[in-house]
PDB file of N, CA and C in Angstrom:
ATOM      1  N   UNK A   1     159.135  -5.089  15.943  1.00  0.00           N
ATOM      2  CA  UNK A   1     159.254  -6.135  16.931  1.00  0.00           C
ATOM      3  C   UNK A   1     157.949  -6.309  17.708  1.00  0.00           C
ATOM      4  N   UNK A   2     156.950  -5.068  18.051  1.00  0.00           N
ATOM      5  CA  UNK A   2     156.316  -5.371  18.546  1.00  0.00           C
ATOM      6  C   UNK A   2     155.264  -5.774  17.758  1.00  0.00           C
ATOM      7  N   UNK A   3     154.979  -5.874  16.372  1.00  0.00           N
ATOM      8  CA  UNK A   3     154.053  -6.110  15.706  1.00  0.00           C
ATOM      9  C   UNK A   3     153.618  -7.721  16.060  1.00  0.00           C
ATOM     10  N   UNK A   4     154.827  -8.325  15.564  1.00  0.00           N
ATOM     11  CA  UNK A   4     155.042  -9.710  15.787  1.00  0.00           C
ATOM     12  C   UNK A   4     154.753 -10.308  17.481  1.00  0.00           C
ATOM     13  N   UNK A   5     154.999  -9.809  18.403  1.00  0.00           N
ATOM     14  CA  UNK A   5     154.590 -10.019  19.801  1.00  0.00           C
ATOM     15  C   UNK A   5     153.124  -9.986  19.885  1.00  0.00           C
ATOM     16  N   UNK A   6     152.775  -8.981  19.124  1.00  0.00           N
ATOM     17  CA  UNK A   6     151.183  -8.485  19.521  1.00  0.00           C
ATOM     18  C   UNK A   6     150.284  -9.492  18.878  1.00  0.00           C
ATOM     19  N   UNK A   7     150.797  -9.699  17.147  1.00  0.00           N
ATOM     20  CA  UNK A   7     150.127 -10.607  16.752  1.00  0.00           C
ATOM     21  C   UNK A   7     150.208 -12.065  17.091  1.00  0.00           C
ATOM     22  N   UNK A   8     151.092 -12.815  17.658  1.00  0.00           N
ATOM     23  CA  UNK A   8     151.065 -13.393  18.194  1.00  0.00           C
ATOM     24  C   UNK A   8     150.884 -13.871  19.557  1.00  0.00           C
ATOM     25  N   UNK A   9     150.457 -13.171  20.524  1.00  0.00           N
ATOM     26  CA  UNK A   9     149.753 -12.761  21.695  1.00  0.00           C
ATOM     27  C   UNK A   9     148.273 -12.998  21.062  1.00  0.00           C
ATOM     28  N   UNK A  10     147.724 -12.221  20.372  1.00  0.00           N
ATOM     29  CA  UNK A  10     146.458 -12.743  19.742  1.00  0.00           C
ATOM     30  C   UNK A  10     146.085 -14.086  19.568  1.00  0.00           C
ATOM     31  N   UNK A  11     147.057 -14.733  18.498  1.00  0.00           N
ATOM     32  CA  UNK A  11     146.459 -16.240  18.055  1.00  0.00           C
ATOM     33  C   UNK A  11     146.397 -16.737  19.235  1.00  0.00           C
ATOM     34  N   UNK A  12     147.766 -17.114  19.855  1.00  0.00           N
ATOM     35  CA  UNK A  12     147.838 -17.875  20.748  1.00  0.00           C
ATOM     36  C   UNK A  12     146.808 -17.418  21.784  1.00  0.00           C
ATOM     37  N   UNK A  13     145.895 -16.168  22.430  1.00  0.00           N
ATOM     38  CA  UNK A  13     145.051 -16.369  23.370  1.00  0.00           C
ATOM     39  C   UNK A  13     143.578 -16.958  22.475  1.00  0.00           C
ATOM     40  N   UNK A  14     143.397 -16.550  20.930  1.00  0.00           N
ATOM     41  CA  UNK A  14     142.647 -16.848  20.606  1.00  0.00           C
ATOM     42  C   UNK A  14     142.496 -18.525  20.636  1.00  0.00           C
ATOM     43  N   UNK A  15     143.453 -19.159  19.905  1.00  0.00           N
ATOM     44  CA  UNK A  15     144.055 -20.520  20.034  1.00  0.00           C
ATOM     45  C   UNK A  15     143.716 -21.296  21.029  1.00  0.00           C
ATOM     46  N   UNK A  16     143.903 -20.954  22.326  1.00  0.00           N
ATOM     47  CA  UNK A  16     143.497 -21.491  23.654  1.00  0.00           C
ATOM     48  C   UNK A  16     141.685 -21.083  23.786  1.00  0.00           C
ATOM     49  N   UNK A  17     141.261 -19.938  23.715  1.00  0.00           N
ATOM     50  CA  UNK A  17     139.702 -19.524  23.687  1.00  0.00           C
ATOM     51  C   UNK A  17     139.166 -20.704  22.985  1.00  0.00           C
ATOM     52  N   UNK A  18     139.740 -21.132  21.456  1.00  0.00           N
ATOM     53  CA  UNK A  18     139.109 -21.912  21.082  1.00  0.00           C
ATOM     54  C   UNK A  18     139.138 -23.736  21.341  1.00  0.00           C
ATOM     55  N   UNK A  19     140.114 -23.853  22.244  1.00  0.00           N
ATOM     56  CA  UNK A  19     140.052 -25.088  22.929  1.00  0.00           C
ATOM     57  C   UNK A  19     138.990 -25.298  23.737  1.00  0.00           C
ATOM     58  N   UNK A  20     139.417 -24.156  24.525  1.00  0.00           N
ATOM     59  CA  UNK A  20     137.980 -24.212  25.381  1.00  0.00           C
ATOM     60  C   UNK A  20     136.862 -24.282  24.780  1.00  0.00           C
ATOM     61  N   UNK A  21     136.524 -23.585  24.325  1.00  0.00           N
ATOM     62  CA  UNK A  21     135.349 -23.612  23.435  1.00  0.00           C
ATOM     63  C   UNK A  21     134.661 -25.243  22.876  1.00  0.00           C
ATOM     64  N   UNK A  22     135.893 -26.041  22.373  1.00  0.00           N
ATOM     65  CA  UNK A  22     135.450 -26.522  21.848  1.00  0.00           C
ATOM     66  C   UNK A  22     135.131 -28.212  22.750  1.00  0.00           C
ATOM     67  N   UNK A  23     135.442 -27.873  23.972  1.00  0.00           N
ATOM     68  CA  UNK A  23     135.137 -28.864  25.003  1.00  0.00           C
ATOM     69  C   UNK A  23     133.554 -28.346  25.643  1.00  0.00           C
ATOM     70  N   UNK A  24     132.576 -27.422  24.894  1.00  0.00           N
ATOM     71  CA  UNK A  24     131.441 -27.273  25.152  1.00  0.00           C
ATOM     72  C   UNK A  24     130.901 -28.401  24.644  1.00  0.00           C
ATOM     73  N   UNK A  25     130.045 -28.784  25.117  1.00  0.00           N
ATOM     74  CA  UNK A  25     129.327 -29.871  24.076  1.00  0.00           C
ATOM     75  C   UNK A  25     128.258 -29.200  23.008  1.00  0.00           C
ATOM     76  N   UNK A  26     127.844 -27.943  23.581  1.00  0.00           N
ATOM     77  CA  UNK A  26     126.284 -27.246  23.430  1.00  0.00           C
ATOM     78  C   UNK A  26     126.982 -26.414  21.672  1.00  0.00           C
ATOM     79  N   UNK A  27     127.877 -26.574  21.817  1.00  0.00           N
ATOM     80  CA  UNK A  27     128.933 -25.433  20.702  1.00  0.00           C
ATOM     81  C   UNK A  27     129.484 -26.259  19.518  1.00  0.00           C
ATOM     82  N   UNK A  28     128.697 -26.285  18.387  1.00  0.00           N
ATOM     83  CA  UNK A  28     128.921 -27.624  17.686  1.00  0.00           C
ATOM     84  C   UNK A  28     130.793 -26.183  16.637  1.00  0.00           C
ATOM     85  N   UNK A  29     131.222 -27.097  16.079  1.00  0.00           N
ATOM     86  CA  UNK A  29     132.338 -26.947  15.730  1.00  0.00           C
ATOM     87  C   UNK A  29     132.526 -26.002  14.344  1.00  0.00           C
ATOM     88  N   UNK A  30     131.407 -26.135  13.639  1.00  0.00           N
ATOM     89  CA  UNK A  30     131.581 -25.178  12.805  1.00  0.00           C
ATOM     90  C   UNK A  30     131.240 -23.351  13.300  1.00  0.00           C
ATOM     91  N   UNK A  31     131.069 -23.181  14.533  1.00  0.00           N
ATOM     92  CA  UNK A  31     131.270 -21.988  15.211  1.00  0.00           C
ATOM     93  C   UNK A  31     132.178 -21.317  15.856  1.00  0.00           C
ATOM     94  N   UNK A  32     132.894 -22.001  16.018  1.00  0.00           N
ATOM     95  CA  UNK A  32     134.494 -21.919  16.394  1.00  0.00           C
ATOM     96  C   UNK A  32     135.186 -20.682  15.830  1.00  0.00           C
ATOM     97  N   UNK A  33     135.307 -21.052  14.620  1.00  0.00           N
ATOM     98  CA  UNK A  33     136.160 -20.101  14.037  1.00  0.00           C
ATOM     99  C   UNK A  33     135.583 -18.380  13.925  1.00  0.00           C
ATOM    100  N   UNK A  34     134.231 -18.314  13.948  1.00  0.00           N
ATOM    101  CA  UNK A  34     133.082 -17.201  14.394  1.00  0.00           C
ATOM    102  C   UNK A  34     134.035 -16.628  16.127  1.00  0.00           C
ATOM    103  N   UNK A  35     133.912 -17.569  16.755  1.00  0.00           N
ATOM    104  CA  UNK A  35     133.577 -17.115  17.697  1.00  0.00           C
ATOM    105  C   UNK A  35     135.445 -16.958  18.411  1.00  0.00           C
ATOM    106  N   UNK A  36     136.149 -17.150  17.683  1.00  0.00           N
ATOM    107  CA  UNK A  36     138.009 -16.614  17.841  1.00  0.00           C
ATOM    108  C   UNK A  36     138.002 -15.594  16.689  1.00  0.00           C
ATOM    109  N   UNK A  37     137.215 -15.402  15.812  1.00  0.00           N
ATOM    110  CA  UNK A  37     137.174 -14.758  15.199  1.00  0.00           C
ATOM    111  C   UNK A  37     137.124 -13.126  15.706  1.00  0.00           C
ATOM    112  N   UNK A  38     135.543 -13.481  16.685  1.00  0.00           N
ATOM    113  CA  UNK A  38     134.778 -12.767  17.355  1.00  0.00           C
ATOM    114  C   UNK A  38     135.722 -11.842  18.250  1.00  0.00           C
ATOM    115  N   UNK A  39     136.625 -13.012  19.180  1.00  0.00           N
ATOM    116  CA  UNK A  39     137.225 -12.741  20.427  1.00  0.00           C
ATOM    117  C   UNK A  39     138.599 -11.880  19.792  1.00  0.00           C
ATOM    118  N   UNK A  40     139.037 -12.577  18.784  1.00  0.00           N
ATOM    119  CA  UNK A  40     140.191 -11.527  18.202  1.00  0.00           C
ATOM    120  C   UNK A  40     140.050 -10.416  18.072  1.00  0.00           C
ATOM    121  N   UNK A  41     138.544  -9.837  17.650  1.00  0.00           N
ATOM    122  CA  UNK A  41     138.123  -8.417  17.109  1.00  0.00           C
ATOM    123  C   UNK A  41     138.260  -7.445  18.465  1.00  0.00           C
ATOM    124  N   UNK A  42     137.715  -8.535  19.804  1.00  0.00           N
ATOM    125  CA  UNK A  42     137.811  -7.721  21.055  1.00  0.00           C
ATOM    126  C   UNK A  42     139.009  -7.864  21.871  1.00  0.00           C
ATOM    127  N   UNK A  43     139.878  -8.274  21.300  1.00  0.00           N
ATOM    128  CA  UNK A  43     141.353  -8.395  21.722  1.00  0.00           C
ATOM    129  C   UNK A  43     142.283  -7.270  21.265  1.00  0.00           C
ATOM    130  N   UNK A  44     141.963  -7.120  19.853  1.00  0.00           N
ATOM    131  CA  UNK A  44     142.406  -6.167  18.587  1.00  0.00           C
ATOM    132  C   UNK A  44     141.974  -4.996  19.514  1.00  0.00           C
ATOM    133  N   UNK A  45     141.077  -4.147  20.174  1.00  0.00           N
ATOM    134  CA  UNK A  45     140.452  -3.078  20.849  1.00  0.00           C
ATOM    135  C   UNK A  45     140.747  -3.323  21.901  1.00  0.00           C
ATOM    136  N   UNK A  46     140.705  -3.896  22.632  1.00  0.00           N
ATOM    137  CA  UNK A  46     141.865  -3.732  23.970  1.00  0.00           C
ATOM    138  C   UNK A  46     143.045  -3.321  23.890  1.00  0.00           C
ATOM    139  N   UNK A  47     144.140  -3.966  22.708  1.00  0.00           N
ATOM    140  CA  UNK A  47     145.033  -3.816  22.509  1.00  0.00           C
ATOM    141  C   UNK A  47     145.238  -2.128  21.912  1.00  0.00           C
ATOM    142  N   UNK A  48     144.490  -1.973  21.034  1.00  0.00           N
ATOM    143  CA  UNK A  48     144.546  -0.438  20.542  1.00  0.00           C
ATOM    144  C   UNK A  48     144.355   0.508  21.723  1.00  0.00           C
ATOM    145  N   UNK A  49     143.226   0.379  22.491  1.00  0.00           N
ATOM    146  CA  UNK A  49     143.319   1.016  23.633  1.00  0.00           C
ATOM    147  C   UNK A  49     144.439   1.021  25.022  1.00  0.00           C
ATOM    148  N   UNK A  50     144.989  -0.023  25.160  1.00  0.00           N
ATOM    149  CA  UNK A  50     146.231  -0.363  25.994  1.00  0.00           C
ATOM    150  C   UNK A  50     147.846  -0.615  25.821  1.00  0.00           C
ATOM    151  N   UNK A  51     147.842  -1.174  24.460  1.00  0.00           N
ATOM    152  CA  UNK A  51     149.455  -1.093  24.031  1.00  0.00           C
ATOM    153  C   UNK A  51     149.872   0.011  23.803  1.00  0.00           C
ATOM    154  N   UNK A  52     150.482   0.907  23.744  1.00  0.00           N
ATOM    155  CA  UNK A  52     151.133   2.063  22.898  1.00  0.00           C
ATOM    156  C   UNK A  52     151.443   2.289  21.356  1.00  0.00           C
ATOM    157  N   UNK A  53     152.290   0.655  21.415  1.00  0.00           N
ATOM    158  CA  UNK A  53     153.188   0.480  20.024  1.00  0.00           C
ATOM    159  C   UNK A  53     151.956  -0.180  19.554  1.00  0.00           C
ATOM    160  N   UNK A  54     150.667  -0.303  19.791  1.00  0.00           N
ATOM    161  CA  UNK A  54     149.684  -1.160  18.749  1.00  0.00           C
ATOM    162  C   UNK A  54     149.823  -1.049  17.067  1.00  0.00           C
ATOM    163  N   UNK A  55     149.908  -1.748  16.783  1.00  0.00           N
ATOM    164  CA  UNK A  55     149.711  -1.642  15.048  1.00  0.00           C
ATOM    165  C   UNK A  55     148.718  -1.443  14.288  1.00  0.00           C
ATOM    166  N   UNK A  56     147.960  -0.589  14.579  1.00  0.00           N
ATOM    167  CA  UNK A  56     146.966   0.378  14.376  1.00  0.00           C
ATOM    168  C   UNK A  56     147.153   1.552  14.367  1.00  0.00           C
ATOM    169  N   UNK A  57     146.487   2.406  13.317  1.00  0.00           N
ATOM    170  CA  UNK A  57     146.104   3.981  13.484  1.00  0.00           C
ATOM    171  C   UNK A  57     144.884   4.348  14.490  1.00  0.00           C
ATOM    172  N   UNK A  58     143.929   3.048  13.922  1.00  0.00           N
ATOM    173  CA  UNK A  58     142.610   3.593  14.029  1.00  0.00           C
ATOM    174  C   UNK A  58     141.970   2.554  14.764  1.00  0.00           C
ATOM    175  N   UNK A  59     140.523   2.547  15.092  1.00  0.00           N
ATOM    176  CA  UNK A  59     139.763   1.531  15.557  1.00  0.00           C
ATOM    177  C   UNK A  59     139.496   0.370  14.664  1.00  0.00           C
ATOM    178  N   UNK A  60     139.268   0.636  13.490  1.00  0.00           N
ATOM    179  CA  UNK A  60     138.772  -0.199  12.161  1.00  0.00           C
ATOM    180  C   UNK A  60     139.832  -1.210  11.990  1.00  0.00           C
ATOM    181  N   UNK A  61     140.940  -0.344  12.015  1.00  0.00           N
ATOM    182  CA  UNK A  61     141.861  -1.360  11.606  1.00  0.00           C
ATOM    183  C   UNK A  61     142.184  -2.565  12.453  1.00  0.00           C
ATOM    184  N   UNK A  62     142.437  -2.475  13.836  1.00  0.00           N
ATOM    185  CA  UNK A  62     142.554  -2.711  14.833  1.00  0.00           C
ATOM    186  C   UNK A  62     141.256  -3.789  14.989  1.00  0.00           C
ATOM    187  N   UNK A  63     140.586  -3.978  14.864  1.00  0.00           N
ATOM    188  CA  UNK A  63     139.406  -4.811  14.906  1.00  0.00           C
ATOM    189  C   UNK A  63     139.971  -5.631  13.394  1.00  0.00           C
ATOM    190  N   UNK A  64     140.353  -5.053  12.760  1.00  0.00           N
ATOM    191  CA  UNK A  64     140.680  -5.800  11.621  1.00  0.00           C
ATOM    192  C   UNK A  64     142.025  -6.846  11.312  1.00  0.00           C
ATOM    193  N   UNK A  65     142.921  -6.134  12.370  1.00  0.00           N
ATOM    194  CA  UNK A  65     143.581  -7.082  12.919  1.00  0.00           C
ATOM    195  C   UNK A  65     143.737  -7.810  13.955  1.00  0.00           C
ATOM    196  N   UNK A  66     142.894  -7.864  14.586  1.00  0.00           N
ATOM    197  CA  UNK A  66     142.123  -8.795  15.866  1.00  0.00           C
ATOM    198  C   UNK A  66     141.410 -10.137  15.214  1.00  0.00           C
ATOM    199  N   UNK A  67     140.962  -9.626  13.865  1.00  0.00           N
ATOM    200  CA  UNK A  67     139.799 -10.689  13.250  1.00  0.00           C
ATOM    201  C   UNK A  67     140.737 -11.605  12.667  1.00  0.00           C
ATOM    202  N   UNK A  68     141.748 -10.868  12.071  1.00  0.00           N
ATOM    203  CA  UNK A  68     142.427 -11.453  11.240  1.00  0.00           C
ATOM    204  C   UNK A  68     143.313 -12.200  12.024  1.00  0.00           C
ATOM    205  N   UNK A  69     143.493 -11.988  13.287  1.00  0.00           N
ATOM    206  CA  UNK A  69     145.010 -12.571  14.034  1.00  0.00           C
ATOM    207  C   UNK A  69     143.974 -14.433  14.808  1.00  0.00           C
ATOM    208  N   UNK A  70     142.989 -13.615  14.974  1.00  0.00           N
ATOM    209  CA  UNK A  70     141.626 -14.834  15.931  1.00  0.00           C
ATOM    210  C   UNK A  70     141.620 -15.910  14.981  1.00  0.00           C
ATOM    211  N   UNK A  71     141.289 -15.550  13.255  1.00  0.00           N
ATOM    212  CA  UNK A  71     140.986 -16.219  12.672  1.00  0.00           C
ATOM    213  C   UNK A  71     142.128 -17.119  12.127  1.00  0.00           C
ATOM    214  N   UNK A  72     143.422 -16.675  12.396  1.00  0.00           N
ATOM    215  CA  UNK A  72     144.842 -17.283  12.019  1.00  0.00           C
ATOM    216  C   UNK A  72     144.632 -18.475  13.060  1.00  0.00           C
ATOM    217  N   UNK A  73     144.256 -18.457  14.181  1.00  0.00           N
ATOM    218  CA  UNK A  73     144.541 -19.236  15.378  1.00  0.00           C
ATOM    219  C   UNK A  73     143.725 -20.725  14.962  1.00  0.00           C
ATOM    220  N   UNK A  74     142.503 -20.493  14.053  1.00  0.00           N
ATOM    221  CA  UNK A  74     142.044 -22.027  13.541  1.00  0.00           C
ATOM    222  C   UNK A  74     142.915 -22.503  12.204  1.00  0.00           C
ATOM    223  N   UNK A  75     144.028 -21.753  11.448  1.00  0.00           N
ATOM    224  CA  UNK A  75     144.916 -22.603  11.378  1.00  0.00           C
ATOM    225  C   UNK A  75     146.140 -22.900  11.715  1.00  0.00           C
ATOM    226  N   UNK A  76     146.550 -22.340  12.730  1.00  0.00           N
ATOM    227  CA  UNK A  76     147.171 -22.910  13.931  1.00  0.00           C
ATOM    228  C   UNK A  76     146.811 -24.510  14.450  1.00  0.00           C
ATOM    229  N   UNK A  77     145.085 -24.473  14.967  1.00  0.00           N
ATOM    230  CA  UNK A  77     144.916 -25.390  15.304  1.00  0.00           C
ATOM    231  C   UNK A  77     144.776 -26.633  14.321  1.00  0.00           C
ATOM    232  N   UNK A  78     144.397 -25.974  13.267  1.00  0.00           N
ATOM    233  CA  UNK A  78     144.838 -27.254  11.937  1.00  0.00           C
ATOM    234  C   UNK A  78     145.754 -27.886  11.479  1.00  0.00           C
ATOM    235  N   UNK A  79     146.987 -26.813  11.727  1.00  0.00           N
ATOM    236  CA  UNK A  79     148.331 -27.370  11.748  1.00  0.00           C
ATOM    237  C   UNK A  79     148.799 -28.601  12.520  1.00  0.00           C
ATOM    238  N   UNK A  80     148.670 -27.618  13.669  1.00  0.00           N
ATOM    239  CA  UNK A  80     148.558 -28.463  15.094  1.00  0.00           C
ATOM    240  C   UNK A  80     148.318 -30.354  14.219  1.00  0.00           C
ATOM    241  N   UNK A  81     146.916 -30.401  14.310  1.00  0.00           N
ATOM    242  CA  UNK A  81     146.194 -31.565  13.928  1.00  0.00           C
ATOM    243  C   UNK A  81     146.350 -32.203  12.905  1.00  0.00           C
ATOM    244  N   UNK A  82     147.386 -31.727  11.883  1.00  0.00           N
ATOM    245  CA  UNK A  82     147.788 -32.463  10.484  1.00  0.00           C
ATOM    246  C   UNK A  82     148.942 -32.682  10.810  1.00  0.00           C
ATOM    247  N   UNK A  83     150.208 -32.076  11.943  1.00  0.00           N
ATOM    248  CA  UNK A  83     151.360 -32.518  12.049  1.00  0.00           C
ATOM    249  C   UNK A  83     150.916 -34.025  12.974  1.00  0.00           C
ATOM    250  N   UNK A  84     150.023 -33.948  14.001  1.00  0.00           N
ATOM    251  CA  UNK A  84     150.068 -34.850  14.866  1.00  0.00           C
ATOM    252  C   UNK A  84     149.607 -36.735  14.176  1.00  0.00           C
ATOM    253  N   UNK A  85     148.526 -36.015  13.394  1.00  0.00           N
ATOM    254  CA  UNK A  85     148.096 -36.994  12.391  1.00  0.00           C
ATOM    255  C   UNK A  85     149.126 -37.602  11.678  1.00  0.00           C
ATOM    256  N   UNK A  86     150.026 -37.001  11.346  1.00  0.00           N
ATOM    257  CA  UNK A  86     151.105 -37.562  10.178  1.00  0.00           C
ATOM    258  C   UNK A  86     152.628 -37.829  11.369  1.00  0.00           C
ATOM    259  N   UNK A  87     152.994 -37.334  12.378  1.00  0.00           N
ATOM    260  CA  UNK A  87     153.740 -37.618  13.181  1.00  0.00           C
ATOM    261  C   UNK A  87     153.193 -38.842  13.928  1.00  0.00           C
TER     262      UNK A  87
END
């Protein structure tokens, strides 16, 4: 149960990071996904260090599912943008 909370706690802060992000002007768009990517990895290590139930053994992994949860969140936001397009 908590796997699913945690990983989704991820996208979704990553998800929002990258909104913001992308109302920079200076931050052209193909960096985006780098940089939730980025923020997932340091989300993933917070979380290992602060949750209990983290879904991790180790540090590696944990960064590895930070990257992986950040990088879910740009297709989230793709989703997002192909339902709205077609709705």
């Amino acid at each position: 149960m908590y796997d699913v909370a945690t990983f989704t706690t991820i996208i979704a802060l990553c998800y929002f990071i990258g909104v913001i992000v992308k109302q920079i002007p200076a931050i052209k768009n193909n960096y985006i996904p780098l940089i939730v990517g980025a923020s997932g990895a340091i989300l993933g290590v917070i979380g290992y260090f602060t949750i209990p139930d983290y879904p991790a053994s180790d540090i590696l992994t944990a960064i590895s599912v930070g990257v992986a949860s950040g990088l879910t969140s740009t297709g989230v936001d793709q989703l997002v943008k192909r339902t709205a397009e077609k709705g």
